[in-house]
PDB file of N, CA and C in Angstrom:
ATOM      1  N   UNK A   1     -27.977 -39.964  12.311  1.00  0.00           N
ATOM      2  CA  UNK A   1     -26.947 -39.143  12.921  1.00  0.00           C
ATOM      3  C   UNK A   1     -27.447 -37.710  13.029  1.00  0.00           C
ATOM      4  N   UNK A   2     -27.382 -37.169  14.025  1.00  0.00           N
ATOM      5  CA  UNK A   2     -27.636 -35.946  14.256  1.00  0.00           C
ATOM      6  C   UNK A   2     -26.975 -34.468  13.353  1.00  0.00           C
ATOM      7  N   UNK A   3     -27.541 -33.637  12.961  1.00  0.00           N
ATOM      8  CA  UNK A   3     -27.377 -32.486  12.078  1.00  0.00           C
ATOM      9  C   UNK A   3     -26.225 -31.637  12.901  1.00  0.00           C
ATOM     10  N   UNK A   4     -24.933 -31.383  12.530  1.00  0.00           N
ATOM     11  CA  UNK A   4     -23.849 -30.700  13.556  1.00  0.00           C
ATOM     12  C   UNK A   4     -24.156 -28.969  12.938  1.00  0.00           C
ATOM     13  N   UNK A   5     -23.266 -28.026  13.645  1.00  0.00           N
ATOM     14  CA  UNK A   5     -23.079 -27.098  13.148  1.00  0.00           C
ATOM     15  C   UNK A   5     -21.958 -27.023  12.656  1.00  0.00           C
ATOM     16  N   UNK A   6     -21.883 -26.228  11.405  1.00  0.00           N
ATOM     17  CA  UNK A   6     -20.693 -26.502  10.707  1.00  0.00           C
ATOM     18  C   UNK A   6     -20.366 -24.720  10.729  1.00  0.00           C
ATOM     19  N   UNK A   7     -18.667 -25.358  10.650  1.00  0.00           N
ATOM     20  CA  UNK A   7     -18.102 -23.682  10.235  1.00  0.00           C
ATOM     21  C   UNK A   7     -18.587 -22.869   9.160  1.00  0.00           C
ATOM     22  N   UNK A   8     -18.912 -21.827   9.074  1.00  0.00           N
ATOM     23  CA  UNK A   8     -18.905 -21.285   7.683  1.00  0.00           C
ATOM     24  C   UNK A   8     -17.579 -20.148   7.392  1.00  0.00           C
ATOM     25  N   UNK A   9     -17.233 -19.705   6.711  1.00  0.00           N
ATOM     26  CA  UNK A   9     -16.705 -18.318   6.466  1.00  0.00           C
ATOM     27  C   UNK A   9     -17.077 -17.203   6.066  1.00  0.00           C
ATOM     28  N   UNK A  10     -18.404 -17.103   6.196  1.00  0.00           N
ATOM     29  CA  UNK A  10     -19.010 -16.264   6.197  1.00  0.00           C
ATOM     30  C   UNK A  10     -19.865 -16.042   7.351  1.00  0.00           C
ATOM     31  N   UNK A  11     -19.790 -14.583   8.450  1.00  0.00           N
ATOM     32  CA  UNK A  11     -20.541 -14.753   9.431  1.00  0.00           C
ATOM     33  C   UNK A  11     -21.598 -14.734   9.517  1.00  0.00           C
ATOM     34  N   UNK A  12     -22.608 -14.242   8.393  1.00  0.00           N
ATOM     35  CA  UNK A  12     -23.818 -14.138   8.198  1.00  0.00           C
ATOM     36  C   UNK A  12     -24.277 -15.727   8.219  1.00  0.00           C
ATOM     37  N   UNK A  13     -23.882 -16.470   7.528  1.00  0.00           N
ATOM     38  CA  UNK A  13     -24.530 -17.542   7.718  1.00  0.00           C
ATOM     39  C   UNK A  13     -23.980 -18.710   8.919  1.00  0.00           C
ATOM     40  N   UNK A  14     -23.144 -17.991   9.251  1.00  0.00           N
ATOM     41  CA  UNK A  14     -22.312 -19.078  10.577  1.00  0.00           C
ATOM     42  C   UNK A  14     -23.366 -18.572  11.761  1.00  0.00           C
ATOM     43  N   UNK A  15     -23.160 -19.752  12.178  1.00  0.00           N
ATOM     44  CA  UNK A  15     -24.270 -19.974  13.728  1.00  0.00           C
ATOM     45  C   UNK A  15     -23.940 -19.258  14.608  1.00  0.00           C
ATOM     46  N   UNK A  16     -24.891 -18.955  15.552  1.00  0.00           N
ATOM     47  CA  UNK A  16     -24.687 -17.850  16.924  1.00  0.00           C
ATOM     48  C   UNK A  16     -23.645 -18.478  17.595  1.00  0.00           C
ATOM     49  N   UNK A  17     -23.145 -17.786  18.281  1.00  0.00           N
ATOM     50  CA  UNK A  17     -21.978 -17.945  19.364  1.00  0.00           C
ATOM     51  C   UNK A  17     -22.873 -19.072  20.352  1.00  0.00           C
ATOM     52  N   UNK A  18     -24.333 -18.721  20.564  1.00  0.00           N
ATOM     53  CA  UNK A  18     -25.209 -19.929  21.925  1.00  0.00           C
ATOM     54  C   UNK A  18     -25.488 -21.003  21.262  1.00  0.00           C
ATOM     55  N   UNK A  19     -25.470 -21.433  19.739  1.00  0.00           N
ATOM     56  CA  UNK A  19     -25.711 -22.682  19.094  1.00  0.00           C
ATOM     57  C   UNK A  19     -24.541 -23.199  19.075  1.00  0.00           C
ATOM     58  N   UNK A  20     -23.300 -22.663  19.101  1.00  0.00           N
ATOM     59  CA  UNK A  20     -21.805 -23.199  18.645  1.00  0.00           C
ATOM     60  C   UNK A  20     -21.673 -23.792  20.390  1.00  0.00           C
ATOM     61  N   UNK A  21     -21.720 -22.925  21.360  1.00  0.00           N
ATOM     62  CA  UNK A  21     -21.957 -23.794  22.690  1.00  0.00           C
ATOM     63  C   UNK A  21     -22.815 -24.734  22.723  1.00  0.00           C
ATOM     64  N   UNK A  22     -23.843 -24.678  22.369  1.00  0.00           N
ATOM     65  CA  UNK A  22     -24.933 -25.813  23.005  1.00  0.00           C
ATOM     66  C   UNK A  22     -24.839 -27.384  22.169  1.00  0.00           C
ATOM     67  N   UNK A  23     -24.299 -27.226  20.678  1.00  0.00           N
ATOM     68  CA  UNK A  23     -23.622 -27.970  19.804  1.00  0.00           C
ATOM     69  C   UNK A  23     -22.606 -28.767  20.440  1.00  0.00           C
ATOM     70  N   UNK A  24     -21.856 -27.982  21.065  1.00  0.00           N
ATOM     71  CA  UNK A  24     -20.542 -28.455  21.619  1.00  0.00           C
ATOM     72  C   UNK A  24     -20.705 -29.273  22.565  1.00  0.00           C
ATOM     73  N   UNK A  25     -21.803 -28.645  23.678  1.00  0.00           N
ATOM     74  CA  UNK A  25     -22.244 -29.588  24.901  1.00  0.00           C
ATOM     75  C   UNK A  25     -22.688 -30.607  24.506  1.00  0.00           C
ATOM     76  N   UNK A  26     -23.500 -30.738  23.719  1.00  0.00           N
ATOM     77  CA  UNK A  26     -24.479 -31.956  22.994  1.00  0.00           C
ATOM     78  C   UNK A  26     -22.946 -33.399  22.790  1.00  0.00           C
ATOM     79  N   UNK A  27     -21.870 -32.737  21.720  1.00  0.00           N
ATOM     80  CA  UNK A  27     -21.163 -33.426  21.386  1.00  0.00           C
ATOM     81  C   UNK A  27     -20.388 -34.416  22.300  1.00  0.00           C
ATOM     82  N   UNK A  28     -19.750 -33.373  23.599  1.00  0.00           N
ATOM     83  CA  UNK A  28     -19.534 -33.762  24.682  1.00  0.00           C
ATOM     84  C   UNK A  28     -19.937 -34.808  25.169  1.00  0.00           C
ATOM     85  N   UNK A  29     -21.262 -34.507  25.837  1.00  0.00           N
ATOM     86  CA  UNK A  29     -22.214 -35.640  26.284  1.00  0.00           C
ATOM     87  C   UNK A  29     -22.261 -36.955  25.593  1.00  0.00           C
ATOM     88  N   UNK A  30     -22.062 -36.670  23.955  1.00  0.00           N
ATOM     89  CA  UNK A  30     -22.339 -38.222  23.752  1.00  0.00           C
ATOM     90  C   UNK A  30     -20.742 -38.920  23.741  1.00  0.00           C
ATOM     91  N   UNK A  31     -19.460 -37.821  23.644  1.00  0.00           N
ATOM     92  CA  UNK A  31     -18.306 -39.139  23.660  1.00  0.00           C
ATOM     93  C   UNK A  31     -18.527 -39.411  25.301  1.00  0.00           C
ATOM     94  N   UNK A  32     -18.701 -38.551  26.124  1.00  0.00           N
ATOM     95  CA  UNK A  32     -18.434 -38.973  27.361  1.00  0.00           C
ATOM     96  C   UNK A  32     -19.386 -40.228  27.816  1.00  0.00           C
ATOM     97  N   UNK A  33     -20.143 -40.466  26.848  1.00  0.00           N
ATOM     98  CA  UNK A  33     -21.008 -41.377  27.433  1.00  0.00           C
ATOM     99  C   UNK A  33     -20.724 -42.926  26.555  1.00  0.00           C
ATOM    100  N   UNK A  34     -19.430 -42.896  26.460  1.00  0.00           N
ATOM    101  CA  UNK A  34     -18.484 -43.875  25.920  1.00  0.00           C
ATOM    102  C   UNK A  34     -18.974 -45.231  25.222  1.00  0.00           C
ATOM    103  N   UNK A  35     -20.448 -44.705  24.343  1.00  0.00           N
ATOM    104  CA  UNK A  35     -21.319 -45.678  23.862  1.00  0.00           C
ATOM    105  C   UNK A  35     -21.403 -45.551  22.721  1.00  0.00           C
ATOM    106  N   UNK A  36     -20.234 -44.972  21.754  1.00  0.00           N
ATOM    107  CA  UNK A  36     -20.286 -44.726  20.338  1.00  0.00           C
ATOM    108  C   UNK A  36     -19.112 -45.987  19.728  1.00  0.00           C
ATOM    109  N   UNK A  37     -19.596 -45.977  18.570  1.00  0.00           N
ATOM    110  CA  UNK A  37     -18.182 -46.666  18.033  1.00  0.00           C
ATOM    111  C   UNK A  37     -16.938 -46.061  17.348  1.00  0.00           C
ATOM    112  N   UNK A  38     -16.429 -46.445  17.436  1.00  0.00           N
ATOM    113  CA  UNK A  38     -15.263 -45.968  17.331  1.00  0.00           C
ATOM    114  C   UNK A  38     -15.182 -44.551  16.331  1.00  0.00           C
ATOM    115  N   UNK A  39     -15.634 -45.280  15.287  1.00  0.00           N
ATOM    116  CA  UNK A  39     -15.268 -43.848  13.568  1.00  0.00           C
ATOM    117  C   UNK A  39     -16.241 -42.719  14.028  1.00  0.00           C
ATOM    118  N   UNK A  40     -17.768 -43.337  15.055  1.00  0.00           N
ATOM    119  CA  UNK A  40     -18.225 -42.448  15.034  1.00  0.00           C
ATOM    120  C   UNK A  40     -17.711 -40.937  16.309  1.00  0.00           C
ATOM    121  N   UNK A  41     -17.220 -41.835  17.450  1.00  0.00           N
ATOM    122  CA  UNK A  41     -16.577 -40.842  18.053  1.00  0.00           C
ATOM    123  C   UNK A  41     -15.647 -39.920  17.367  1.00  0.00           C
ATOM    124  N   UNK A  42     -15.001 -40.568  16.569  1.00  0.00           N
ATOM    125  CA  UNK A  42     -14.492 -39.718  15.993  1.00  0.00           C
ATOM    126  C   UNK A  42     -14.400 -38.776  15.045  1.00  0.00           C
ATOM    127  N   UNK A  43     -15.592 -39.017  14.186  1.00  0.00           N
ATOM    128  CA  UNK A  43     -16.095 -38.126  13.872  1.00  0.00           C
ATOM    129  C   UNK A  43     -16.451 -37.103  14.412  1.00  0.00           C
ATOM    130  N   UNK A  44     -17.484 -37.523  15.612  1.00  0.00           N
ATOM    131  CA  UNK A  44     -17.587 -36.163  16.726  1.00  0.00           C
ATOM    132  C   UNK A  44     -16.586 -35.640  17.476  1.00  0.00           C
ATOM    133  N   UNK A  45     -15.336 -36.227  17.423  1.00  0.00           N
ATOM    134  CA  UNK A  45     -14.061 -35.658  17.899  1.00  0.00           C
ATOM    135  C   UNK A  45     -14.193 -34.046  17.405  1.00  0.00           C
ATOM    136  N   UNK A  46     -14.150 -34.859  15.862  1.00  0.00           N
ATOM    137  CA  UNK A  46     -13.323 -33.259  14.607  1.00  0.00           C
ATOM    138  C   UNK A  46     -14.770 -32.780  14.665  1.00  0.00           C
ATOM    139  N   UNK A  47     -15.787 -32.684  14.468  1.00  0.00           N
ATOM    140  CA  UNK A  47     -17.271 -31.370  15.171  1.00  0.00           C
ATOM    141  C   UNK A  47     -16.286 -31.018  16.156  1.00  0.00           C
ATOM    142  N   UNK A  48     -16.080 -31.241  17.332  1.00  0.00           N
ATOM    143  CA  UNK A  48     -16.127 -30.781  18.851  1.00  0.00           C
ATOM    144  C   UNK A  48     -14.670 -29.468  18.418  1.00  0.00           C
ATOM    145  N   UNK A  49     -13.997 -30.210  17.574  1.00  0.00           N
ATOM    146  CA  UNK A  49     -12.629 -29.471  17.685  1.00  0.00           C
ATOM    147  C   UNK A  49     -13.024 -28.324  16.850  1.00  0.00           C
ATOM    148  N   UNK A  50     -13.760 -28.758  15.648  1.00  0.00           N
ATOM    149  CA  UNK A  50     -13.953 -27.584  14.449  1.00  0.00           C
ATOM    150  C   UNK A  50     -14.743 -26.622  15.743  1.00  0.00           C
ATOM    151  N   UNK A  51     -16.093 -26.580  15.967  1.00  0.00           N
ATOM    152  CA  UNK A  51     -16.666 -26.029  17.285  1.00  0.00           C
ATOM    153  C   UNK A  51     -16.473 -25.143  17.866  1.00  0.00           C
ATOM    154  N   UNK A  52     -14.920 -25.488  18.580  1.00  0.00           N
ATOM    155  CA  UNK A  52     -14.179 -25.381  19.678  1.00  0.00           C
ATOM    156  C   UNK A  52     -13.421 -23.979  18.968  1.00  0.00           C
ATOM    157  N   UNK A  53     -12.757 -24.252  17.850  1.00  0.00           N
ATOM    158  CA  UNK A  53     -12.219 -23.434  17.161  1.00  0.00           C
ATOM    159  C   UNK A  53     -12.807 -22.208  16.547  1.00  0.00           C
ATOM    160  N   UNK A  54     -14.322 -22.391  16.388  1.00  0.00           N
ATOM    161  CA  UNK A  54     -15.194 -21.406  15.717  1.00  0.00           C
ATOM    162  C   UNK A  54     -15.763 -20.626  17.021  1.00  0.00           C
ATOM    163  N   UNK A  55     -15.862 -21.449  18.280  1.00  0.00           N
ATOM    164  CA  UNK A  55     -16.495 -20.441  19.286  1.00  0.00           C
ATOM    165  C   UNK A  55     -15.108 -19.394  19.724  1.00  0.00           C
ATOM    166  N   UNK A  56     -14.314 -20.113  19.865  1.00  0.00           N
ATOM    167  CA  UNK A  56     -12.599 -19.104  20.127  1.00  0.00           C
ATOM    168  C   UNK A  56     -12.880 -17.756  19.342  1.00  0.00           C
ATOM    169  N   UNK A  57     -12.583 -18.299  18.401  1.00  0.00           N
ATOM    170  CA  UNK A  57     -12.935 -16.603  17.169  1.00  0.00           C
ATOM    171  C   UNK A  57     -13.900 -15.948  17.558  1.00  0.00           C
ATOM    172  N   UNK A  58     -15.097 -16.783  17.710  1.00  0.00           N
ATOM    173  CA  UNK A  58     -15.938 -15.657  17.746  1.00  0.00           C
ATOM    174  C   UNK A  58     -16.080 -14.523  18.890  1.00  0.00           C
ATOM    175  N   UNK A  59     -15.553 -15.506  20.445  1.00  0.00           N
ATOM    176  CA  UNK A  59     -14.776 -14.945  21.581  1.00  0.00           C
ATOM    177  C   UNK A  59     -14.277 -14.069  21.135  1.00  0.00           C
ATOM    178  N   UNK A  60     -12.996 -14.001  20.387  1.00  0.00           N
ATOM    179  CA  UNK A  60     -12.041 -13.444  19.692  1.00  0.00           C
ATOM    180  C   UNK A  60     -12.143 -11.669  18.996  1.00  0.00           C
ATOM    181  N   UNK A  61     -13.030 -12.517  18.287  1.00  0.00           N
ATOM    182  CA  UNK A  61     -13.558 -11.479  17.568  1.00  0.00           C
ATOM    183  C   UNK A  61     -14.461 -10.362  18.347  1.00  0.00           C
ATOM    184  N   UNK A  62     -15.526 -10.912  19.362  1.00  0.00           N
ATOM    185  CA  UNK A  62     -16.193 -10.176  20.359  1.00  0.00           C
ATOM    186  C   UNK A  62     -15.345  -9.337  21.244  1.00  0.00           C
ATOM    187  N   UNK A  63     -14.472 -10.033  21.673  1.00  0.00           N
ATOM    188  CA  UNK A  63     -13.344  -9.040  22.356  1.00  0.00           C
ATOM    189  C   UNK A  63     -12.973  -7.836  21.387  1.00  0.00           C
ATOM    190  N   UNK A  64     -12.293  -7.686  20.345  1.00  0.00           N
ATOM    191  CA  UNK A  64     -11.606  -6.656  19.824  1.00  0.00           C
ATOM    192  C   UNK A  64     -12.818  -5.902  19.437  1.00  0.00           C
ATOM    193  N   UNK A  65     -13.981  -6.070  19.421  1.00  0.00           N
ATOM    194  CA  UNK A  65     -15.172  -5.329  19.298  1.00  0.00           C
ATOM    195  C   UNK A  65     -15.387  -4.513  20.390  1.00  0.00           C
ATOM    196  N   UNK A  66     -14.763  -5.284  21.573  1.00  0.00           N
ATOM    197  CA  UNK A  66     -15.500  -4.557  22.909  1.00  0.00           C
ATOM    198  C   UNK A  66     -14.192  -3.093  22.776  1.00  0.00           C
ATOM    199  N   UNK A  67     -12.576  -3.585  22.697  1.00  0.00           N
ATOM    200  CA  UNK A  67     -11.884  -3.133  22.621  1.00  0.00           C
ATOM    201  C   UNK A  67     -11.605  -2.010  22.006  1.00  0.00           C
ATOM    202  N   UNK A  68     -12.383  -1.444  20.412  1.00  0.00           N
ATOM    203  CA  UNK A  68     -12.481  -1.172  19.828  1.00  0.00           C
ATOM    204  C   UNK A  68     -13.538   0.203  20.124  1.00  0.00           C
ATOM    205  N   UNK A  69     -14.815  -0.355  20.986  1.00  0.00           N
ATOM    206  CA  UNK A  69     -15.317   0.259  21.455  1.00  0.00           C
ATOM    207  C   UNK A  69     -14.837   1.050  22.919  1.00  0.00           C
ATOM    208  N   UNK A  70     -13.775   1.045  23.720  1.00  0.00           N
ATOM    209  CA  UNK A  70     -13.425   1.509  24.518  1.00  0.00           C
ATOM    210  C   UNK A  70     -12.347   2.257  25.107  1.00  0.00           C
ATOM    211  N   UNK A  71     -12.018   3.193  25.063  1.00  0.00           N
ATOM    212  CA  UNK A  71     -11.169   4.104  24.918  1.00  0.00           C
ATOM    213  C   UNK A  71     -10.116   3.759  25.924  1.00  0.00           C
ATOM    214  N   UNK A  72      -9.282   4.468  26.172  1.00  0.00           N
ATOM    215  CA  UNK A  72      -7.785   4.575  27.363  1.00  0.00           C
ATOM    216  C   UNK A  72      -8.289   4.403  28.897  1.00  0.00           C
ATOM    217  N   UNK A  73      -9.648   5.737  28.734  1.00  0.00           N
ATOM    218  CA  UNK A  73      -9.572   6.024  29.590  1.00  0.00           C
ATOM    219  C   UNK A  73     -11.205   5.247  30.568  1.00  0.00           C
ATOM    220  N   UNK A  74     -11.396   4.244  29.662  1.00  0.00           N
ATOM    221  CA  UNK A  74     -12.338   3.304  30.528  1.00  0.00           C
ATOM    222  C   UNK A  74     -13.757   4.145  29.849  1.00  0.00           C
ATOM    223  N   UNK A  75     -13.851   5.065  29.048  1.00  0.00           N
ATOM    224  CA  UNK A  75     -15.325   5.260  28.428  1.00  0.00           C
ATOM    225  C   UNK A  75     -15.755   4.879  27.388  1.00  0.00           C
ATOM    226  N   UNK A  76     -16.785   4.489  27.171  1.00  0.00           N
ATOM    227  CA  UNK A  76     -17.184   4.082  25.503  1.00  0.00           C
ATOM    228  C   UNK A  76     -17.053   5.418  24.643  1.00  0.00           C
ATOM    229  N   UNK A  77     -17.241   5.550  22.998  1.00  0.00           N
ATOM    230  CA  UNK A  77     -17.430   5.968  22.738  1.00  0.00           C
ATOM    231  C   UNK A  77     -18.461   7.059  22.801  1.00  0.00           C
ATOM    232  N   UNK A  78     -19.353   7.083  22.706  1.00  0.00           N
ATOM    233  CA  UNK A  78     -20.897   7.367  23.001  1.00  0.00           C
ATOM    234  C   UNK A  78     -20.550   8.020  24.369  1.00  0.00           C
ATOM    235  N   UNK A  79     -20.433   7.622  25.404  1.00  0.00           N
ATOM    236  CA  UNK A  79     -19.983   8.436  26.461  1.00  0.00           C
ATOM    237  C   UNK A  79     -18.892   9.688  26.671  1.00  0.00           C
ATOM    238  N   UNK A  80     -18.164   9.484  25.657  1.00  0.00           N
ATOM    239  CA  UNK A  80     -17.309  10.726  25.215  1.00  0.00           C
ATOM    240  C   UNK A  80     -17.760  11.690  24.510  1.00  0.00           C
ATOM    241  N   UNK A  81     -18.254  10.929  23.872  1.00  0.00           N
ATOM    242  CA  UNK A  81     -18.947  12.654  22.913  1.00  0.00           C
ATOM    243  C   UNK A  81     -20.383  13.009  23.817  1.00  0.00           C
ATOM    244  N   UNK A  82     -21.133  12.754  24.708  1.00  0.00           N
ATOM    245  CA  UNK A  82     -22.130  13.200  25.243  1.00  0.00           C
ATOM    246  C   UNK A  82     -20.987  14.532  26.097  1.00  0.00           C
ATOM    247  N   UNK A  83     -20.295  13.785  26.871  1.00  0.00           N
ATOM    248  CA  UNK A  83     -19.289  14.829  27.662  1.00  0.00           C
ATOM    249  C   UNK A  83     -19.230  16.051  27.110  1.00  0.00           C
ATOM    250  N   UNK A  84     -18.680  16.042  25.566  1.00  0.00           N
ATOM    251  CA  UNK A  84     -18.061  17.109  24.948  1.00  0.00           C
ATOM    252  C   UNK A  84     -19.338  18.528  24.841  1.00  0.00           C
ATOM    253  N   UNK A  85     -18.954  19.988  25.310  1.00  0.00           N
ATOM    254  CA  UNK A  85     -19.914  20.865  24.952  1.00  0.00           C
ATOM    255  C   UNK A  85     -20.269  20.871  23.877  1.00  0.00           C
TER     256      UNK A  85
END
């Protein structure tokens, strides 16, 4: 059986945002290819969902980063204080 990526709670050791996709595709491919048995699809069900759930956050989380970084008025940080005399 193939090695999945697993959630961690810690981000340091949790997988890139492009392994949690490419994981996911992988998983995909094999229910869609409707040649598993049963426990094992389903097993790869709950990967695909855990996955699914860990790439969201990290979406998630990337957003309020961008957000965080960007002011009212459409400038980054860094671009505001260069402005300032």
């Amino acid at each position: 059986m193939e090695k999945g990526v697993q959630a961690q709670p810690n981000e340091e050791s949790s997988p890139a945002f492009e392994d949690i996709l490419a994981r996911l595709g992988t998983v995909v491919e094999r229910l869609e290819s409707g040649e598993l048995p049963l426990e094992q699809s389903l097993s790869l069900f709950e990967e695909g969902v855990r996955l699914s759930r860990l790439g969201s956050a990290r979406l998630d989380e990337a957003e309020r980063r961008v957000e965080r970084l960007l002011h009212d008025d459409g400038t980054t940080s860094g671009e505001k204080e260069r402005e300032l005399p």
